[in-house]
C-alpha atoms as a PDB file:
ATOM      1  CA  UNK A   1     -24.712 -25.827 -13.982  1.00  0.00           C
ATOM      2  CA  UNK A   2     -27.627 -27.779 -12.532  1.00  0.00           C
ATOM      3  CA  UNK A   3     -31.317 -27.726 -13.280  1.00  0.00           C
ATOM      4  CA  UNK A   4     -33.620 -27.434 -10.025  1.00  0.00           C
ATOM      5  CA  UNK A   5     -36.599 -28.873  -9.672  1.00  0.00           C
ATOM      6  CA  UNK A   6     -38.624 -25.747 -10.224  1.00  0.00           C
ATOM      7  CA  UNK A   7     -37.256 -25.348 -14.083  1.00  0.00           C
ATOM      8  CA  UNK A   8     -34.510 -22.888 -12.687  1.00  0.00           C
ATOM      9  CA  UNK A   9     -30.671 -23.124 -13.284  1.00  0.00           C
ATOM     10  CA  UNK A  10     -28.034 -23.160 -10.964  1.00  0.00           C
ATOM     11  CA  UNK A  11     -24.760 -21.738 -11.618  1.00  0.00           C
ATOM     12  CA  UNK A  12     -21.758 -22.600  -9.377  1.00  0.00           C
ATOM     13  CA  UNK A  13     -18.327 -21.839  -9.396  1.00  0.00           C
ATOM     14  CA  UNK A  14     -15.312 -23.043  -6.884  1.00  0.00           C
ATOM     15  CA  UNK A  15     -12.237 -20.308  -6.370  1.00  0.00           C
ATOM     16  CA  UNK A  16      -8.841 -20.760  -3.612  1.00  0.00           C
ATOM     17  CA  UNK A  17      -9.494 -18.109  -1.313  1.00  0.00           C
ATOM     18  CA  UNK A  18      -5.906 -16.602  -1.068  1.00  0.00           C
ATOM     19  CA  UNK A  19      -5.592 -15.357   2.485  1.00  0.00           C
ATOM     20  CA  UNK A  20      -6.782 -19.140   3.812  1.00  0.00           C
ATOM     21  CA  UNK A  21      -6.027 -21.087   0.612  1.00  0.00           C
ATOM     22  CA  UNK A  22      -9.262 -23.144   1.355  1.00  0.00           C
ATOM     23  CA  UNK A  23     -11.744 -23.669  -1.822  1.00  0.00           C
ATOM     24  CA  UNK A  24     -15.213 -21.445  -1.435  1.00  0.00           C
ATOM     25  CA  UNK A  25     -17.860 -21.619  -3.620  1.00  0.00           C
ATOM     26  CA  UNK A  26     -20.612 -18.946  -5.115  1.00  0.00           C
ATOM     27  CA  UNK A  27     -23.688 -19.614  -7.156  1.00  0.00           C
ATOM     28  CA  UNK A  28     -26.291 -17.673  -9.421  1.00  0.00           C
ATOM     29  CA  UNK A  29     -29.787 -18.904 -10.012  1.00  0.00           C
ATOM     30  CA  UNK A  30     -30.797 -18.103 -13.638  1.00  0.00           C
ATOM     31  CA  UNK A  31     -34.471 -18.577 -15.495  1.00  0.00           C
ATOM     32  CA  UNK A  32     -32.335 -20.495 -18.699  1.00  0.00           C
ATOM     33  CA  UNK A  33     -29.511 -22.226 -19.544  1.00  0.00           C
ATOM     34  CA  UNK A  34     -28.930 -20.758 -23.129  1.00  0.00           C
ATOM     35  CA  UNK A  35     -25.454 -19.198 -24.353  1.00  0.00           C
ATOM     36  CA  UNK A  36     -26.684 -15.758 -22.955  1.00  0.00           C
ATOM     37  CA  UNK A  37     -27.688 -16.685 -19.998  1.00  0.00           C
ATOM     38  CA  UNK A  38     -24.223 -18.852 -19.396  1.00  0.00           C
ATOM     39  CA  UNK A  39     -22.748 -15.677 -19.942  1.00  0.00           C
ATOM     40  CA  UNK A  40     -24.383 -13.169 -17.813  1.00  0.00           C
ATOM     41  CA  UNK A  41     -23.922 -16.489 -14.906  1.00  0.00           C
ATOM     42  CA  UNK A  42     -20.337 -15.796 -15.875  1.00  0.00           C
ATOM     43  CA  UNK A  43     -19.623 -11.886 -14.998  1.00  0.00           C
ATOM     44  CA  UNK A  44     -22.037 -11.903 -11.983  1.00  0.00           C
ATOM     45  CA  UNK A  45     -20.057 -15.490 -10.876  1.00  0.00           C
ATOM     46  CA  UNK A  46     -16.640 -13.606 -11.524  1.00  0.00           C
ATOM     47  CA  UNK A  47     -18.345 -10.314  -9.601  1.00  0.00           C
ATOM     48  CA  UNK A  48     -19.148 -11.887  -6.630  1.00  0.00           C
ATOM     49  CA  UNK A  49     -15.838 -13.554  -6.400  1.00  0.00           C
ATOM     50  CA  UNK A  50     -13.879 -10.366  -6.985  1.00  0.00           C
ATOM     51  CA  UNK A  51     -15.654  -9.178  -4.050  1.00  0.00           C
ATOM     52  CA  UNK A  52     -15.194 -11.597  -2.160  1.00  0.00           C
ATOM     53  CA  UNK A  53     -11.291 -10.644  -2.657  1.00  0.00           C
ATOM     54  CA  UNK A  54     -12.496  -6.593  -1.828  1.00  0.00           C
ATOM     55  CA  UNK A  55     -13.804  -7.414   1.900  1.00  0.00           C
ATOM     56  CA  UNK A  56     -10.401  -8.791   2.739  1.00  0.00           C
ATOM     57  CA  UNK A  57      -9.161  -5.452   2.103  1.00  0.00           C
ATOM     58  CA  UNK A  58      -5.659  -4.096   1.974  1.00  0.00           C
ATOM     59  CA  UNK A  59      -4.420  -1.196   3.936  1.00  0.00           C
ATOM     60  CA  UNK A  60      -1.882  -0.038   1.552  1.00  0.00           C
ATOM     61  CA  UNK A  61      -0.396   1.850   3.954  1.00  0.00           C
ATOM     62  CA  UNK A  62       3.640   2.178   3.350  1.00  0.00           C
ATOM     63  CA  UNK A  63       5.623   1.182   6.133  1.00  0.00           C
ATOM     64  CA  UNK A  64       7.255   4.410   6.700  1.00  0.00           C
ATOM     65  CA  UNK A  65       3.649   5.587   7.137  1.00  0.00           C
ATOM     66  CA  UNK A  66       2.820   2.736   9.495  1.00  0.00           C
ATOM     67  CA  UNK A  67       5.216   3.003  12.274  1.00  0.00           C
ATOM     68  CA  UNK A  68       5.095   6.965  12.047  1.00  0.00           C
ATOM     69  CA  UNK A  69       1.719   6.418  13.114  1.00  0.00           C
ATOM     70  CA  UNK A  70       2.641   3.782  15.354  1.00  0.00           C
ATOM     71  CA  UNK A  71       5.467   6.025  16.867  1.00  0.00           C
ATOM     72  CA  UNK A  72       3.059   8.431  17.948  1.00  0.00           C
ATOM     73  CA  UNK A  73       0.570   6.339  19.350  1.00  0.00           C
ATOM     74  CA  UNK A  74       2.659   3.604  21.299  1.00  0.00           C
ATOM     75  CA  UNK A  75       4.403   6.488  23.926  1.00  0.00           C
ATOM     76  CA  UNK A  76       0.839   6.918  25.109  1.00  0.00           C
ATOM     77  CA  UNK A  77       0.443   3.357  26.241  1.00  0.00           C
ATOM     78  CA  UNK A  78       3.445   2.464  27.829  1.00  0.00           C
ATOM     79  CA  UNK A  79       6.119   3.638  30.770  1.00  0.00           C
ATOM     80  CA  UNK A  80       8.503   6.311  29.491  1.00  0.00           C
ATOM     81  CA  UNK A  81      11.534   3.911  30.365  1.00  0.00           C
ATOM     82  CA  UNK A  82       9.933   1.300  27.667  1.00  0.00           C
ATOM     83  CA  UNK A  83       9.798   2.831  24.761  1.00  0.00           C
ATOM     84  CA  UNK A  84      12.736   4.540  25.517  1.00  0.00           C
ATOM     85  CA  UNK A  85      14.685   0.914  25.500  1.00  0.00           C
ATOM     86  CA  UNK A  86      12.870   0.901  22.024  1.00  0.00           C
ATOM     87  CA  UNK A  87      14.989   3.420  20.570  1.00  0.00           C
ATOM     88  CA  UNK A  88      17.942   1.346  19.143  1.00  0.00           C
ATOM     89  CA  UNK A  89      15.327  -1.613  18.275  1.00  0.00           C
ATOM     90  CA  UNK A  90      13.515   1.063  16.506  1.00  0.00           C
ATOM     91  CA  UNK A  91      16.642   2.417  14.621  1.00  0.00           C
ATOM     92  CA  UNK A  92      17.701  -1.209  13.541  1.00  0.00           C
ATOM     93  CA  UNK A  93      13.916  -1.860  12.244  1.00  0.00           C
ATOM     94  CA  UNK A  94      14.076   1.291  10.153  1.00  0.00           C
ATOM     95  CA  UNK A  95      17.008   0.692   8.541  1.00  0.00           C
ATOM     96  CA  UNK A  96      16.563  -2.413   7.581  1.00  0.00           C
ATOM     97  CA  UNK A  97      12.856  -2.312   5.691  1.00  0.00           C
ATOM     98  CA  UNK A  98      12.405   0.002   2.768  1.00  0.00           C
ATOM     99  CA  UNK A  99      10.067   3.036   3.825  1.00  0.00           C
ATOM    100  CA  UNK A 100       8.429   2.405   0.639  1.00  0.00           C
ATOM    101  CA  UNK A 101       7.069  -1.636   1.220  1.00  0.00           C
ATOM    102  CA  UNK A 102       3.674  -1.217   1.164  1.00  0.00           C
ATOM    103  CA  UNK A 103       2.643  -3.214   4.801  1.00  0.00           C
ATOM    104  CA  UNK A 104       0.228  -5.873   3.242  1.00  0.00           C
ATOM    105  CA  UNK A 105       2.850  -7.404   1.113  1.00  0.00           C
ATOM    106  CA  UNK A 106       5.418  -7.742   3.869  1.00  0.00           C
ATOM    107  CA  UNK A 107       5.256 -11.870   3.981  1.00  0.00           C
ATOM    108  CA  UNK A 108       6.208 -13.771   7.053  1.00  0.00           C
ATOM    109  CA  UNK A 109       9.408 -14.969   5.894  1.00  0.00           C
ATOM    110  CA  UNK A 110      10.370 -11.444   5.434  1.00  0.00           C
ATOM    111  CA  UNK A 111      10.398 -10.837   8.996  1.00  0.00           C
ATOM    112  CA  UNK A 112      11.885 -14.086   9.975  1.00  0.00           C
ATOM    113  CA  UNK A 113      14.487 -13.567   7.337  1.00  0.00           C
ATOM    114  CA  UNK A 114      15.170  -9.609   9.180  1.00  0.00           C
ATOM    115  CA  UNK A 115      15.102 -11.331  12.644  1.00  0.00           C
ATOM    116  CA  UNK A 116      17.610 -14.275  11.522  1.00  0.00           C
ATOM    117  CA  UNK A 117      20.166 -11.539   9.917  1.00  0.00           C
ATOM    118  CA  UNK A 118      20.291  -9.866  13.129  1.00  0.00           C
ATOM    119  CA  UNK A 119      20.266 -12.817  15.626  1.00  0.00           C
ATOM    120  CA  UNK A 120      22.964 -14.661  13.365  1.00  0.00           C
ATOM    121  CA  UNK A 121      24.796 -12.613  11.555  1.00  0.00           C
ATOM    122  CA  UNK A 122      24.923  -9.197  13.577  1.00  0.00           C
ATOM    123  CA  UNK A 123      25.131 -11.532  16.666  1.00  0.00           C
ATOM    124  CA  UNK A 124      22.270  -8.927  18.786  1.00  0.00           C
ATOM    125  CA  UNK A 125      21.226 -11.477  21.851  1.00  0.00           C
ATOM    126  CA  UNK A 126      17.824 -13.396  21.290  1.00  0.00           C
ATOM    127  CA  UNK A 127      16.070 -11.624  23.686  1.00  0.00           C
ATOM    128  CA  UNK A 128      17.083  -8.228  21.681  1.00  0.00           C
ATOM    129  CA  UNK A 129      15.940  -9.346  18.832  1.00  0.00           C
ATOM    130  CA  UNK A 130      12.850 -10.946  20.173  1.00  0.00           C
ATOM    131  CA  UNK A 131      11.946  -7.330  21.078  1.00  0.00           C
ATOM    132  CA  UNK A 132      12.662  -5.881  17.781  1.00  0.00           C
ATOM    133  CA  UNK A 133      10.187  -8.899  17.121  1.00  0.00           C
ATOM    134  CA  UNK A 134       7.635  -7.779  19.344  1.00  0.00           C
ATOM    135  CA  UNK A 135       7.942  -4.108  17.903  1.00  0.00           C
ATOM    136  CA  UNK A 136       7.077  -5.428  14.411  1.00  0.00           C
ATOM    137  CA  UNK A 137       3.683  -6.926  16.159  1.00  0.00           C
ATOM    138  CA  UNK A 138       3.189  -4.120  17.732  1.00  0.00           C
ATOM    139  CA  UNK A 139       3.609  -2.170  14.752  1.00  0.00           C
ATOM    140  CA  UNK A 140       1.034  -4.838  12.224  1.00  0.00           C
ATOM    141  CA  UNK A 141      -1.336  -5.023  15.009  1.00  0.00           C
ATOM    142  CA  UNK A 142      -1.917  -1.139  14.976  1.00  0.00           C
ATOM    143  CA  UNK A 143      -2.076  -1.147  11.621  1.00  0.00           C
ATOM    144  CA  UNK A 144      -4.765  -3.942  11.955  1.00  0.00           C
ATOM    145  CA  UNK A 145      -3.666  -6.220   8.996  1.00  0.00           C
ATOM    146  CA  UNK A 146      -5.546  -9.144   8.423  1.00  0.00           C
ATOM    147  CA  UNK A 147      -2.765 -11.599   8.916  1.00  0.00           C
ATOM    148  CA  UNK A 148       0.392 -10.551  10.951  1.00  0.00           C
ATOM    149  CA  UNK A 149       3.089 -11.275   9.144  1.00  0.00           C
ATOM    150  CA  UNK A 150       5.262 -10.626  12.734  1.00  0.00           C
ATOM    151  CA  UNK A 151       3.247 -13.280  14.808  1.00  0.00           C
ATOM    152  CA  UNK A 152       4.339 -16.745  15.396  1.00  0.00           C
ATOM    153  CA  UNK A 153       7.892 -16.314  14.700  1.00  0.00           C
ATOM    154  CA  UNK A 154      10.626 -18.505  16.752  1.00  0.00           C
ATOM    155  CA  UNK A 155      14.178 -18.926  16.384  1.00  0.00           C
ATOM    156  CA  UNK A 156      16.335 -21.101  17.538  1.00  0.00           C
ATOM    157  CA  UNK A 157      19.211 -20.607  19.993  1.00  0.00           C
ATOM    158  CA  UNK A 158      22.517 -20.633  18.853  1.00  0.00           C
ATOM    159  CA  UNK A 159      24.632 -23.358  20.151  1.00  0.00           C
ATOM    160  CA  UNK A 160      26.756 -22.675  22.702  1.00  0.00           C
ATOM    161  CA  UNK A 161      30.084 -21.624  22.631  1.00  0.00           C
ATOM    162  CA  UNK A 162      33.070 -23.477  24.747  1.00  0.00           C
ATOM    163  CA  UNK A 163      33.645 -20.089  26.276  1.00  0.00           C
ATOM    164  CA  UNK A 164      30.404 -19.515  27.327  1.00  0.00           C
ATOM    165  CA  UNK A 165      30.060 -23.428  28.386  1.00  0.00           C
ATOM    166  CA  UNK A 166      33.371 -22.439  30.550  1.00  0.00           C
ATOM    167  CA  UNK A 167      31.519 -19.895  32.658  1.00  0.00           C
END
């Protein structure tokens, strides 16, 4: 709280934004600093934060739903012969993720945890499962999702084999 020069009372509160984890602030200017007045500072402080939280909003959208929609739209865009090579990418994807996640709290170490199994343990090639990679974008970018989860994701090679350093 801080008194203004005009007799009026500020009232300021700091909260961690979630989505960029950076500290914002909001304030209330009140006629009086009694007990009441502290109060009703309080719920509109705690209402303007809240929605602040509401404009980021969530799609809620499951992923089933997601890329259904997605599978519709993306043959429209592209060559016939590229999302056909999508098919098996497509089939791995679907498989893997629950039709029931809800999209917005798919995390990013979700995806680079699907695109690890299949690079390291299914042993698909990296530029296989860097497509299944760019499907996932694809897929969050339709979807329009604040952050996407899919972007930014690199793995590293595997080390070469003595077989394949023998070719």
């Amino acid at each position: 709280m801080e008194e203004l020069p005009t007799g009026k009372f500020t009232y300021r509160e700091r909260y961690k934004d979630p989505y960029t984890e950076k500290y914002k602030k909001v304030s209330v200017t009140l006629n009086s600093k009694s007990n009441q007045a502290k109060n009703k500072a309080q719920r509109v402080l705690n209402e303007k934060i809240e929605k602040a939280f509401d404009d980021k909003k969530k799609t809620g959208i499951r992923f089933s739903e997601a890329f259904s929609a997605w599978e519709n739209y993306y043959p429209q865009i592209v060559k016939e012969r590229t999302y056909a090579s999508y098919k098996y990418p497509i089939k791995i994807i679907r498989n893997y993720f629950d039709d029931n996640i809800i999209i917005d709290n798919l995390r990013q170490k979700d995806i680079k945890n699907f695109l690890e199994h299949q690079y390291y343990k299914n042993n698909y090639s990296l530029n296989y499962v860097n497509q299944m990679r760019n499907i996932l974008v694809s897929v969050f970018d339709y979807t329009e999702l604040q952050v996407n989860p899919a972007r930014n994701i690199a793995l590293k090679r595997k080390p070469a084999t003595l077989e394949e350093v023998q070719k």
